[in-house]
PDB file of N, CA and C in Angstrom:
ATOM      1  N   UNK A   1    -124.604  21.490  75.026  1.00  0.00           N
ATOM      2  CA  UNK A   1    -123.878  20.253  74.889  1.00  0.00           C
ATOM      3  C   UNK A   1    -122.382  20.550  74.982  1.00  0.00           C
ATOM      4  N   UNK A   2    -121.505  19.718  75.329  1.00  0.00           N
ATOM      5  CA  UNK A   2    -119.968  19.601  76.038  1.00  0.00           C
ATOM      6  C   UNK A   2    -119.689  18.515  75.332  1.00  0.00           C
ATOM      7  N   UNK A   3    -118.188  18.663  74.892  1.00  0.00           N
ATOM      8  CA  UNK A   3    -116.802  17.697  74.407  1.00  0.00           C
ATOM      9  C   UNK A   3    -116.209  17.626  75.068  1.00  0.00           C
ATOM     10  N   UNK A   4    -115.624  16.599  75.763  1.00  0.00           N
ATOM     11  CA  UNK A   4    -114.876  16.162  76.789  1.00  0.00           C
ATOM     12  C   UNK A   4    -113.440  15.361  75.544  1.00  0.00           C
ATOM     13  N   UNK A   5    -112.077  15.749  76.502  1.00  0.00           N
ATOM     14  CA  UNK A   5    -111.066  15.366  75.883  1.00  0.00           C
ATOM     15  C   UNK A   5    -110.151  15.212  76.822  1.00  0.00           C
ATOM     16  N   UNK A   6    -109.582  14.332  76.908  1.00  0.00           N
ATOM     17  CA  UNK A   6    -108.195  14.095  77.269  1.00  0.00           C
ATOM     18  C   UNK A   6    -106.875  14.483  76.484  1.00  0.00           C
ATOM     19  N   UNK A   7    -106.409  15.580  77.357  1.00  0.00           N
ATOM     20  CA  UNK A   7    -105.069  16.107  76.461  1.00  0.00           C
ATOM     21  C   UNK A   7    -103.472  15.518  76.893  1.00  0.00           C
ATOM     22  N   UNK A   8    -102.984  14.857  76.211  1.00  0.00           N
ATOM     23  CA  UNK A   8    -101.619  14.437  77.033  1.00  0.00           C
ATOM     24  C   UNK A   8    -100.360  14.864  75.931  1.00  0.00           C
ATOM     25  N   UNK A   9     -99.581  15.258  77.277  1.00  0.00           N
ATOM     26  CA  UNK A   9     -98.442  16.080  76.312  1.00  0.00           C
ATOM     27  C   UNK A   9     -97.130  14.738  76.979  1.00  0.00           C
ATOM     28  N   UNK A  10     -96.148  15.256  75.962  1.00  0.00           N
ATOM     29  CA  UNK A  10     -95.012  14.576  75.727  1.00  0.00           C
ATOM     30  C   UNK A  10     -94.105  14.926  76.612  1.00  0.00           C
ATOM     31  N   UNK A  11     -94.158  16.194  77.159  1.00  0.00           N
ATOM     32  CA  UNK A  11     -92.770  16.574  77.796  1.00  0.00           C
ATOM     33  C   UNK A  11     -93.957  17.633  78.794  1.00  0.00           C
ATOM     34  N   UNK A  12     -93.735  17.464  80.256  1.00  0.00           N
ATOM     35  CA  UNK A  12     -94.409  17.955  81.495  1.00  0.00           C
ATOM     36  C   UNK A  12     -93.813  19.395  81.124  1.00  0.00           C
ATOM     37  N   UNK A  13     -92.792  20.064  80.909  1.00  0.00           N
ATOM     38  CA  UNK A  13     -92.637  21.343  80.830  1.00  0.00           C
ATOM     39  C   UNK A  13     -93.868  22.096  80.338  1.00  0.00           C
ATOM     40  N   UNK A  14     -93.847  21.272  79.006  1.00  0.00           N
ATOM     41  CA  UNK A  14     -95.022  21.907  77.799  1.00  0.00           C
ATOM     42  C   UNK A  14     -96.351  22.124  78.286  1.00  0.00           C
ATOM     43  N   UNK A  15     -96.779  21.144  79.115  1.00  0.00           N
ATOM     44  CA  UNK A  15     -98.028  21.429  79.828  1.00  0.00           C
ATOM     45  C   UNK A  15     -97.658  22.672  80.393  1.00  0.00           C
ATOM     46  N   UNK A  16     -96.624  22.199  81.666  1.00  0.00           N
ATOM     47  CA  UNK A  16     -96.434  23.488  82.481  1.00  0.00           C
ATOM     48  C   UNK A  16     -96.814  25.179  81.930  1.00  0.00           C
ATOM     49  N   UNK A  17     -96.344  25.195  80.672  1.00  0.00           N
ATOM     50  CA  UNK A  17     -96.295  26.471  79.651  1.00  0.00           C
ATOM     51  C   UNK A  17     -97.583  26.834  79.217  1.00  0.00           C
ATOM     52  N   UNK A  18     -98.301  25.567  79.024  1.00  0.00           N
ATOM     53  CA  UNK A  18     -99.391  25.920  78.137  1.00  0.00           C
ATOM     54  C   UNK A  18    -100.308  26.395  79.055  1.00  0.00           C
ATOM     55  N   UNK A  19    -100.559  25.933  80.583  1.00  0.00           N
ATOM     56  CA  UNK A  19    -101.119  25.940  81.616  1.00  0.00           C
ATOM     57  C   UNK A  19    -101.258  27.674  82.104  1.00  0.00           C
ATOM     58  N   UNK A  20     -99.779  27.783  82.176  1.00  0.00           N
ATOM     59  CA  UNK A  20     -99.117  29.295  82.624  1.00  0.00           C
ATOM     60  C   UNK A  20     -99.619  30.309  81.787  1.00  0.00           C
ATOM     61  N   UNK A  21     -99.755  29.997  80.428  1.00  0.00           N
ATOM     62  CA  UNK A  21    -100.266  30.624  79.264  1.00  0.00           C
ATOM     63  C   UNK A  21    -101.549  31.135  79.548  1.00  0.00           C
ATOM     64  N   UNK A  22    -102.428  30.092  79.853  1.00  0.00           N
ATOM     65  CA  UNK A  22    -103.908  30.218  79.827  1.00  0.00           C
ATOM     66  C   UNK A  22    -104.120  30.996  81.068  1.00  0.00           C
ATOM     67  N   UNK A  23    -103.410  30.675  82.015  1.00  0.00           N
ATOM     68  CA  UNK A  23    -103.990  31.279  83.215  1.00  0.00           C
ATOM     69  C   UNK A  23    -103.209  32.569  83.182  1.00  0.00           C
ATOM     70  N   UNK A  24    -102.883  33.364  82.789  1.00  0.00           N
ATOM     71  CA  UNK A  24    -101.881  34.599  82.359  1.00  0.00           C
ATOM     72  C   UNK A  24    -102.784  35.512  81.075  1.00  0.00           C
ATOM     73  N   UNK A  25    -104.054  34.946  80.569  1.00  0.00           N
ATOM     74  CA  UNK A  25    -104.405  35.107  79.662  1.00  0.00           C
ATOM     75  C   UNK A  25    -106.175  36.124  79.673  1.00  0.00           C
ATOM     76  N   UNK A  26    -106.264  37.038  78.625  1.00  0.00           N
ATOM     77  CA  UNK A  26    -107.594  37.714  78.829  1.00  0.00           C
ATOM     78  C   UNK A  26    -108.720  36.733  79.320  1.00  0.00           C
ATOM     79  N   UNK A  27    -108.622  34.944  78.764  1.00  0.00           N
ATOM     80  CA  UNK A  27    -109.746  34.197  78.592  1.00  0.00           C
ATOM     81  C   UNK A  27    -110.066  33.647  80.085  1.00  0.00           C
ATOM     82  N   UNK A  28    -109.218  33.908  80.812  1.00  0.00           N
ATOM     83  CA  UNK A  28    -109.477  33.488  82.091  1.00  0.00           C
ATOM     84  C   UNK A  28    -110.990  33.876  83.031  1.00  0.00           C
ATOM     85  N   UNK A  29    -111.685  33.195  83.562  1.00  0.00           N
ATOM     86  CA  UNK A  29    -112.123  33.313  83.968  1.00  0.00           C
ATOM     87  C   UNK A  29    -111.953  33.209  85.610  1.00  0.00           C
ATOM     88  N   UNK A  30    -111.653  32.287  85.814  1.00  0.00           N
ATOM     89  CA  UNK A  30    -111.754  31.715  87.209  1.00  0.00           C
ATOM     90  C   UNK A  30    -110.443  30.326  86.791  1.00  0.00           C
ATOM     91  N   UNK A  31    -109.936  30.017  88.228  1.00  0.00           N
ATOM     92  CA  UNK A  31    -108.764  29.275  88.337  1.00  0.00           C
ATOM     93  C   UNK A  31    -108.778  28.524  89.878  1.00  0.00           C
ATOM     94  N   UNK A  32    -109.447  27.644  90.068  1.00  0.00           N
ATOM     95  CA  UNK A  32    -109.166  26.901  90.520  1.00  0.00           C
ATOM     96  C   UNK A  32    -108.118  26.052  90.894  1.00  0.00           C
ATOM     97  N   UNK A  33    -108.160  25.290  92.170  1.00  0.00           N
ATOM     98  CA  UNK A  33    -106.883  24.524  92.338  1.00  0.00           C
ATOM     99  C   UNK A  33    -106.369  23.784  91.220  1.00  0.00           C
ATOM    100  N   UNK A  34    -107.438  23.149  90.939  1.00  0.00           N
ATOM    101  CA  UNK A  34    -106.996  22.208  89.747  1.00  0.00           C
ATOM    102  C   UNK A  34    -108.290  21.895  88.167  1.00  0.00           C
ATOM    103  N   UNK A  35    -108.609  23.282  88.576  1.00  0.00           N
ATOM    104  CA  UNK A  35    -109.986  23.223  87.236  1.00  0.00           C
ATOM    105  C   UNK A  35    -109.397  24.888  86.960  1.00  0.00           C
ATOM    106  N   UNK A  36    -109.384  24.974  85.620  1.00  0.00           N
ATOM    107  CA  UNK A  36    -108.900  26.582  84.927  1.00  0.00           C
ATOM    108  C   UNK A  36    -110.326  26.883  83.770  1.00  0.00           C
ATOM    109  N   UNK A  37    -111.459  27.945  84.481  1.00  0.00           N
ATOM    110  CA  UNK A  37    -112.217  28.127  83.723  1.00  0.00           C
ATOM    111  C   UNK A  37    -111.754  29.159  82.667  1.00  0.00           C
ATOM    112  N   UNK A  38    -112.139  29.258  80.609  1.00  0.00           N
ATOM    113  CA  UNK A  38    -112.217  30.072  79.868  1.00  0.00           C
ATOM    114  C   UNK A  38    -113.169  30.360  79.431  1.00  0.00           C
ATOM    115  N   UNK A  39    -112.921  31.403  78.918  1.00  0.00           N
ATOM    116  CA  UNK A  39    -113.965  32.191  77.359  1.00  0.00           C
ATOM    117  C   UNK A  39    -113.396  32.675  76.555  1.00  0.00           C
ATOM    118  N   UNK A  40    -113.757  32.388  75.212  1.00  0.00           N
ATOM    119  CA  UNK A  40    -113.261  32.974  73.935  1.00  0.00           C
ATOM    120  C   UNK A  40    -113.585  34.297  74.016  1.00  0.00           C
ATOM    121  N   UNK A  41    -112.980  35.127  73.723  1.00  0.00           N
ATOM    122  CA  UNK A  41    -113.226  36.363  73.630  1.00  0.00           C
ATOM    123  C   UNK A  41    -113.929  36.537  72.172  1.00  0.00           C
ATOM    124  N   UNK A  42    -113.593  35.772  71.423  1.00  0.00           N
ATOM    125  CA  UNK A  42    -114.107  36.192  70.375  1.00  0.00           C
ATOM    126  C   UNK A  42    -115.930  35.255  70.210  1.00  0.00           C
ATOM    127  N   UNK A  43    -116.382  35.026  71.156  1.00  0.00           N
ATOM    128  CA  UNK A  43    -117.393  34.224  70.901  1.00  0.00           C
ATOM    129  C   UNK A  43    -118.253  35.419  71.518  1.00  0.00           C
ATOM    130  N   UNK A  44    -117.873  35.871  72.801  1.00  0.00           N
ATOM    131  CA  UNK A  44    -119.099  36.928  73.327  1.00  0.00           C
ATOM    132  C   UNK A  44    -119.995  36.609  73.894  1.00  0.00           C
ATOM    133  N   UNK A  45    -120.246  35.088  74.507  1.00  0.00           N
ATOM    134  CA  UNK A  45    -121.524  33.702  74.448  1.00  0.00           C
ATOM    135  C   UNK A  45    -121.752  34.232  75.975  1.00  0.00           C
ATOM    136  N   UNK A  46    -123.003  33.548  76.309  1.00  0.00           N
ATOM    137  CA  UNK A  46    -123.711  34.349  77.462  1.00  0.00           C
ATOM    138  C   UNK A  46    -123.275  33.165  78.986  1.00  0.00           C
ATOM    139  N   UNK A  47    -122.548  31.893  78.247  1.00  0.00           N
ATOM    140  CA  UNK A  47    -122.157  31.313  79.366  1.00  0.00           C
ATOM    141  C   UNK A  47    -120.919  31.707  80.113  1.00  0.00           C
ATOM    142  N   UNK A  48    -121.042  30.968  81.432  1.00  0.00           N
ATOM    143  CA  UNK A  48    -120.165  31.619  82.269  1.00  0.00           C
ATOM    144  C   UNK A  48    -118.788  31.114  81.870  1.00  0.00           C
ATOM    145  N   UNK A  49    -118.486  29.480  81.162  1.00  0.00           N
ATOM    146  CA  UNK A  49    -117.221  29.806  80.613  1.00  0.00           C
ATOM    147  C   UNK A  49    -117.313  29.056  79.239  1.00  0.00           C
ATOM    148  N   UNK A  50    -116.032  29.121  78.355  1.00  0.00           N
ATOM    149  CA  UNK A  50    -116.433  28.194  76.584  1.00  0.00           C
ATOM    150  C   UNK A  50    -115.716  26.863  77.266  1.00  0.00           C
ATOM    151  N   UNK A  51    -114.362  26.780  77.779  1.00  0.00           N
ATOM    152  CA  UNK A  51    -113.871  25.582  78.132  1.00  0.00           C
ATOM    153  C   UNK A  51    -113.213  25.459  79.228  1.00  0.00           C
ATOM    154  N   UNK A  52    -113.656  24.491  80.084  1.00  0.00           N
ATOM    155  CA  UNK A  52    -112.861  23.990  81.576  1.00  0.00           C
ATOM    156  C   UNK A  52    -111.508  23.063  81.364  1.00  0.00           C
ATOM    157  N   UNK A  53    -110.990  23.246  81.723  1.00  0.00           N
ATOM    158  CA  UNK A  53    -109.621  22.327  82.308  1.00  0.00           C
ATOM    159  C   UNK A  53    -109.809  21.897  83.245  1.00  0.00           C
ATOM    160  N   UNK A  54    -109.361  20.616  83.500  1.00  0.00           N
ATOM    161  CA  UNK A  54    -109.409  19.485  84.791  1.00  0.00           C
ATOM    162  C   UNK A  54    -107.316  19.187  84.484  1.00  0.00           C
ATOM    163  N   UNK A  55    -106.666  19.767  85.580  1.00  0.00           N
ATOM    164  CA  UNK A  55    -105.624  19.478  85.636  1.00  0.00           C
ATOM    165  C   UNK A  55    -105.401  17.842  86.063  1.00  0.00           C
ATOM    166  N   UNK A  56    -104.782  16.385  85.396  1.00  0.00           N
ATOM    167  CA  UNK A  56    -105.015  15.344  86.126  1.00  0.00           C
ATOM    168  C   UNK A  56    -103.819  14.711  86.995  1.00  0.00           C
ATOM    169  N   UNK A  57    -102.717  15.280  86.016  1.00  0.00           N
ATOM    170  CA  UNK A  57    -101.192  14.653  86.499  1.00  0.00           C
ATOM    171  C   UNK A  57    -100.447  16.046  85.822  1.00  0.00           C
ATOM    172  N   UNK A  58     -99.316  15.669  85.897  1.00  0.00           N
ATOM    173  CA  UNK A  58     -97.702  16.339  85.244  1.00  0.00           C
ATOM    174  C   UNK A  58     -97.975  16.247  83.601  1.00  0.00           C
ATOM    175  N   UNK A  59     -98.761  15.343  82.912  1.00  0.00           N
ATOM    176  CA  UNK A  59     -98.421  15.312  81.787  1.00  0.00           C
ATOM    177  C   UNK A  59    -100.570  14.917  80.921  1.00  0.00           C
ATOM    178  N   UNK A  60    -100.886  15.267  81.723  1.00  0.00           N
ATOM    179  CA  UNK A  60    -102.264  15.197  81.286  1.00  0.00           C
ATOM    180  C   UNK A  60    -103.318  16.118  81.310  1.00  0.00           C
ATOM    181  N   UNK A  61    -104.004  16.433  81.112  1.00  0.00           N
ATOM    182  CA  UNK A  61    -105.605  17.379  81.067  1.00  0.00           C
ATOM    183  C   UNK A  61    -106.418  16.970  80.500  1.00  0.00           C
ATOM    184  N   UNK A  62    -107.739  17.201  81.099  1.00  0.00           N
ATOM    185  CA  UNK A  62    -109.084  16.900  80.709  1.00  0.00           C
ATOM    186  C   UNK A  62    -109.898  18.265  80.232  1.00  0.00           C
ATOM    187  N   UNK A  63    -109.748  17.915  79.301  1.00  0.00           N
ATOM    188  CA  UNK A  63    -110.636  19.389  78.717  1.00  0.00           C
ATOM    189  C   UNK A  63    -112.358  19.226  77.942  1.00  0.00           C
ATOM    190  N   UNK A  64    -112.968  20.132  78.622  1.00  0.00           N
ATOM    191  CA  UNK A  64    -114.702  20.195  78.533  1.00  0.00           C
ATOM    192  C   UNK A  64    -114.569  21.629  77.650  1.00  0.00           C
ATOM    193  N   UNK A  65    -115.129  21.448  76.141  1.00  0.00           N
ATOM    194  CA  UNK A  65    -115.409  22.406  75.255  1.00  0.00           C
ATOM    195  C   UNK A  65    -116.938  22.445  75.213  1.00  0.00           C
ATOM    196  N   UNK A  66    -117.309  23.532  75.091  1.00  0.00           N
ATOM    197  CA  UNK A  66    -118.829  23.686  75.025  1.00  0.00           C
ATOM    198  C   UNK A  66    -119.219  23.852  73.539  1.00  0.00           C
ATOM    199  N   UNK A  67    -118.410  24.521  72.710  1.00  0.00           N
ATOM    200  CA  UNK A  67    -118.858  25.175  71.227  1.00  0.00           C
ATOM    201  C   UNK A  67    -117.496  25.311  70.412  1.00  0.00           C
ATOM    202  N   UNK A  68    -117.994  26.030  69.728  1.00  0.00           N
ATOM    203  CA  UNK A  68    -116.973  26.258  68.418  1.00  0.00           C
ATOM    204  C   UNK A  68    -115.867  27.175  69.379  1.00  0.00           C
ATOM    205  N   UNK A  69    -114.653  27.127  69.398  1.00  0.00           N
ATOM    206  CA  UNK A  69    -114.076  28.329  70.311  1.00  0.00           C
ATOM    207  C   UNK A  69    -112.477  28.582  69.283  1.00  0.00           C
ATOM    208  N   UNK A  70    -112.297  29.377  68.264  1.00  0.00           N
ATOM    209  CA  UNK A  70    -111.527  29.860  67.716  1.00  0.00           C
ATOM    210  C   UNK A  70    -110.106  30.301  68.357  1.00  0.00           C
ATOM    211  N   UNK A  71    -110.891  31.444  69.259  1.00  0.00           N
ATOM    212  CA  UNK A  71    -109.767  32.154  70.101  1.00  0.00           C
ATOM    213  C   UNK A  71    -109.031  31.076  70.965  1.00  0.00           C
ATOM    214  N   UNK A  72    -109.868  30.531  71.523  1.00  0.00           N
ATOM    215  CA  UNK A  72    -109.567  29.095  72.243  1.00  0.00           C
ATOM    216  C   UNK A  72    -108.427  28.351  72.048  1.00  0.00           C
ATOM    217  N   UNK A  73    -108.459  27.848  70.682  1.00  0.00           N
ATOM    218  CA  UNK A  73    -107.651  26.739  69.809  1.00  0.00           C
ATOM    219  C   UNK A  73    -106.541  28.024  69.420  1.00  0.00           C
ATOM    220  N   UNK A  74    -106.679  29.273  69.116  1.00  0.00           N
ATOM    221  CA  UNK A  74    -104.938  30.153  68.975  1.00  0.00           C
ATOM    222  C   UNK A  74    -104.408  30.212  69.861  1.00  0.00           C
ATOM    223  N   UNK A  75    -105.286  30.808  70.988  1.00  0.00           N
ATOM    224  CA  UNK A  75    -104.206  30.638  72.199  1.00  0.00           C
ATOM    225  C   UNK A  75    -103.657  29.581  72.766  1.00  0.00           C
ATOM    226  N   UNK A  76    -104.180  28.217  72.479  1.00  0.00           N
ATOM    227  CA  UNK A  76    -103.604  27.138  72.903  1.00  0.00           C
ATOM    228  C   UNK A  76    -102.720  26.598  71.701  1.00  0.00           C
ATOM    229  N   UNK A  77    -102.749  26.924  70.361  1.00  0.00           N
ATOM    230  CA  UNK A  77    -101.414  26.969  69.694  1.00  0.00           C
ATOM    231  C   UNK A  77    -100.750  27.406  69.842  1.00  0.00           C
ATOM    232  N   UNK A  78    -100.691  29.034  70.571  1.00  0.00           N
ATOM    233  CA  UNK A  78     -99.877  30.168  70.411  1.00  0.00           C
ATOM    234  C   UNK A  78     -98.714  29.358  72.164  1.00  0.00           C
ATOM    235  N   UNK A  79     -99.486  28.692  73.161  1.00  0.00           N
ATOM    236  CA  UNK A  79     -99.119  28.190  74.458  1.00  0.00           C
ATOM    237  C   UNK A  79     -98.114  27.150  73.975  1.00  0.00           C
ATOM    238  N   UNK A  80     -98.431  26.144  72.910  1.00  0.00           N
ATOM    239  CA  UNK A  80     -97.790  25.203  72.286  1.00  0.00           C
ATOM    240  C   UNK A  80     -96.476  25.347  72.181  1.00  0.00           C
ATOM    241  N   UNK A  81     -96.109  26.408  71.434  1.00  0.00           N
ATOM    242  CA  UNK A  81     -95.021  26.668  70.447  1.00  0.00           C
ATOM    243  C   UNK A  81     -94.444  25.965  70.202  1.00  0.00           C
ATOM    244  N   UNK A  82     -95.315  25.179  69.198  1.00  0.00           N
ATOM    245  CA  UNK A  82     -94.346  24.021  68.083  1.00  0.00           C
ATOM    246  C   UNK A  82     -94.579  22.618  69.259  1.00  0.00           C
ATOM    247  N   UNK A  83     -94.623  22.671  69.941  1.00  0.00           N
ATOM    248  CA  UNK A  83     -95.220  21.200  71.051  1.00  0.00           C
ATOM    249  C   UNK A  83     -95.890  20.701  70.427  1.00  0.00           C
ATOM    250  N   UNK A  84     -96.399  19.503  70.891  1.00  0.00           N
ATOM    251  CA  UNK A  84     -97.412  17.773  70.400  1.00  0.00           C
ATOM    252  C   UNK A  84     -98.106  17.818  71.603  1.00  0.00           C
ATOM    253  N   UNK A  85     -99.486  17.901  71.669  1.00  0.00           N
ATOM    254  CA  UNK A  85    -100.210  17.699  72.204  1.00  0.00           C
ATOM    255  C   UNK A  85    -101.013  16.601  71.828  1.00  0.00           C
ATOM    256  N   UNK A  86    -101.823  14.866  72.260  1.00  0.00           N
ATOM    257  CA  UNK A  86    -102.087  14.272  71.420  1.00  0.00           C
ATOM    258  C   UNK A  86    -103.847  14.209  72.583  1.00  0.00           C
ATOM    259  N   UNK A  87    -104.380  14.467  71.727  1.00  0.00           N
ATOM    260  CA  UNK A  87    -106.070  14.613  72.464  1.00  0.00           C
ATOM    261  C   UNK A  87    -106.596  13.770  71.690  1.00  0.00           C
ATOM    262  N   UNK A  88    -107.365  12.832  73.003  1.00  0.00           N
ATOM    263  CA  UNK A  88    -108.419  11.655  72.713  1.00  0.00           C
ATOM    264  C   UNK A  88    -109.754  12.066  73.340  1.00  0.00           C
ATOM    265  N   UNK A  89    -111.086  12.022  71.968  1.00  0.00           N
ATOM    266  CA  UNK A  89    -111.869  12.340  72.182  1.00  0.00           C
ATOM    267  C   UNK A  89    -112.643  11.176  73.436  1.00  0.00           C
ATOM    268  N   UNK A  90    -113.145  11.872  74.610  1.00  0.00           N
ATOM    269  CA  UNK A  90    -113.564  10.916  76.103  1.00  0.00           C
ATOM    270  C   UNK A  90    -112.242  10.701  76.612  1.00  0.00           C
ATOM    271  N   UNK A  91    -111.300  10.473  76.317  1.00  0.00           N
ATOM    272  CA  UNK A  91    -109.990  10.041  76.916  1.00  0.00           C
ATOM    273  C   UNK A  91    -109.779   8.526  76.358  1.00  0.00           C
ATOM    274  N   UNK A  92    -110.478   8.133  75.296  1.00  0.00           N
ATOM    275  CA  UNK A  92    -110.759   6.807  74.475  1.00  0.00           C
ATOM    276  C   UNK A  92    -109.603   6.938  73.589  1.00  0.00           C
ATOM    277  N   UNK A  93    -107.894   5.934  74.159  1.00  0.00           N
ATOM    278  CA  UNK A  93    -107.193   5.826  73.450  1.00  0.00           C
ATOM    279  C   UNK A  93    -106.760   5.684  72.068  1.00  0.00           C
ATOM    280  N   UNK A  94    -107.995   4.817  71.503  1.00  0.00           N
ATOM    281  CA  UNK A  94    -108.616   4.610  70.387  1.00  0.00           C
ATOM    282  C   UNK A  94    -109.013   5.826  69.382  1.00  0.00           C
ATOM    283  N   UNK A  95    -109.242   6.868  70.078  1.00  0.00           N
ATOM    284  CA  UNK A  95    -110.203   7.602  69.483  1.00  0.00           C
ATOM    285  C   UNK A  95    -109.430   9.331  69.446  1.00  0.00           C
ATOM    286  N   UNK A  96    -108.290   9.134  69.013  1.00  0.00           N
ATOM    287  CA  UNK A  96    -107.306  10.518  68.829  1.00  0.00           C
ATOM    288  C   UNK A  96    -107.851  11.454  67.241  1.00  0.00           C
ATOM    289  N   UNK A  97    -108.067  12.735  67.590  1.00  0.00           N
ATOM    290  CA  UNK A  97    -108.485  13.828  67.197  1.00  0.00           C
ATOM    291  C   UNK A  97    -107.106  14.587  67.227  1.00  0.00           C
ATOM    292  N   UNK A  98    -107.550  16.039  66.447  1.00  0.00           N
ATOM    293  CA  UNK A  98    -106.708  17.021  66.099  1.00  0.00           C
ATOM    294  C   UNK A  98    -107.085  18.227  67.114  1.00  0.00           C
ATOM    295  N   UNK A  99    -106.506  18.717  67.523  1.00  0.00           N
ATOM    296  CA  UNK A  99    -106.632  20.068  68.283  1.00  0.00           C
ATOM    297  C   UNK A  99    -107.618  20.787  67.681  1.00  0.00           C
ATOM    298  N   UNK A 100    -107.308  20.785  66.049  1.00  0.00           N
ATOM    299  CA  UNK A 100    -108.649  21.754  65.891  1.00  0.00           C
ATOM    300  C   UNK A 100    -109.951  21.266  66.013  1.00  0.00           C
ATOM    301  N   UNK A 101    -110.066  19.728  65.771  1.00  0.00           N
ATOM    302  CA  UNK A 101    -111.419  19.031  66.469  1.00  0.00           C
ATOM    303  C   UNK A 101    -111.819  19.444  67.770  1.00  0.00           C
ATOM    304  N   UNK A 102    -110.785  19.426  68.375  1.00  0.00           N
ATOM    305  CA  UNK A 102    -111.782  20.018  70.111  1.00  0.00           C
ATOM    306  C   UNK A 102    -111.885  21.024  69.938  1.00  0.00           C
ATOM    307  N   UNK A 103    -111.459  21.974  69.189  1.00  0.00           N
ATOM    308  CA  UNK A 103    -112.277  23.438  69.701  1.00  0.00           C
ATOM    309  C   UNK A 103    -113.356  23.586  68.315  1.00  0.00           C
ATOM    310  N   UNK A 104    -113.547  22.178  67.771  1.00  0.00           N
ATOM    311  CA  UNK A 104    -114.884  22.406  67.074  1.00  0.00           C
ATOM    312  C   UNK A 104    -114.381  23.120  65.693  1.00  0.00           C
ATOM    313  N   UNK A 105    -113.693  23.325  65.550  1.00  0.00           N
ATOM    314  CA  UNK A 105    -113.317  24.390  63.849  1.00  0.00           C
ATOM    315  C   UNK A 105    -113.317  22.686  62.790  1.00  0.00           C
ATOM    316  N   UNK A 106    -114.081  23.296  61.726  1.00  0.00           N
ATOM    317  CA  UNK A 106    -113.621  22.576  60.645  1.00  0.00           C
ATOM    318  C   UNK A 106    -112.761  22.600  60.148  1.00  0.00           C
ATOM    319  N   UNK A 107    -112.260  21.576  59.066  1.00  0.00           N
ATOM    320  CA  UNK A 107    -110.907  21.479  58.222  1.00  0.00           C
ATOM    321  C   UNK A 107    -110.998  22.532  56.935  1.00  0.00           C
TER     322      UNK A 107
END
């Protein structure tokens, strides 16, 4: 089973960074034009990736989490630095979550 999220940032740089981050990063898998496959390193899981990126615009992403992904959610804090990222679970305006909700960690 998959979590689908819409991630939209405030300032297009920040994407830019966080983007550069991931794809610069051990979790990389594969990188597509505009899809950036990962894996947690710390999960070890037998699929081919923990979470896809769907690049959509300058200031948006669609992100598909499969599981709990720890490493996941640091390195995309660590990409942040101090940035607002505001993720709606489906992309359902209505329906805004915490970063650590998409990568599945409890409070």
């Amino acid at each position: 089973m998959s979590y689908e999220y819409r991630l939209v940032f405030d300032d297009p740089s920040l994407m830019q960074n966080v983007v550069r981050t991931l794809k610069s990063s051990d979790s990389l898998v594969e990188d597509e034009e505009r899809e950036i496959f990962l894996k947690d390193q710390l999960l070890q899981s037998s699929a081919k990736y923990d979470a896809r990126l769907i690049l959509e615009n300058n200031s948006s992403i669609w992100l598909e989490v499969k599981s709990k992904a720890v490493g996941l959610y640091r390195l995309m804090m660590s990409a942040l630095e101090g940035g607002v990222v505001r993720c709606y679970e489906d992309g359902d305006l209505h329906d805004e979550v915490s970063l650590r909700e998409v990568f599945r960690i409890k409070a």
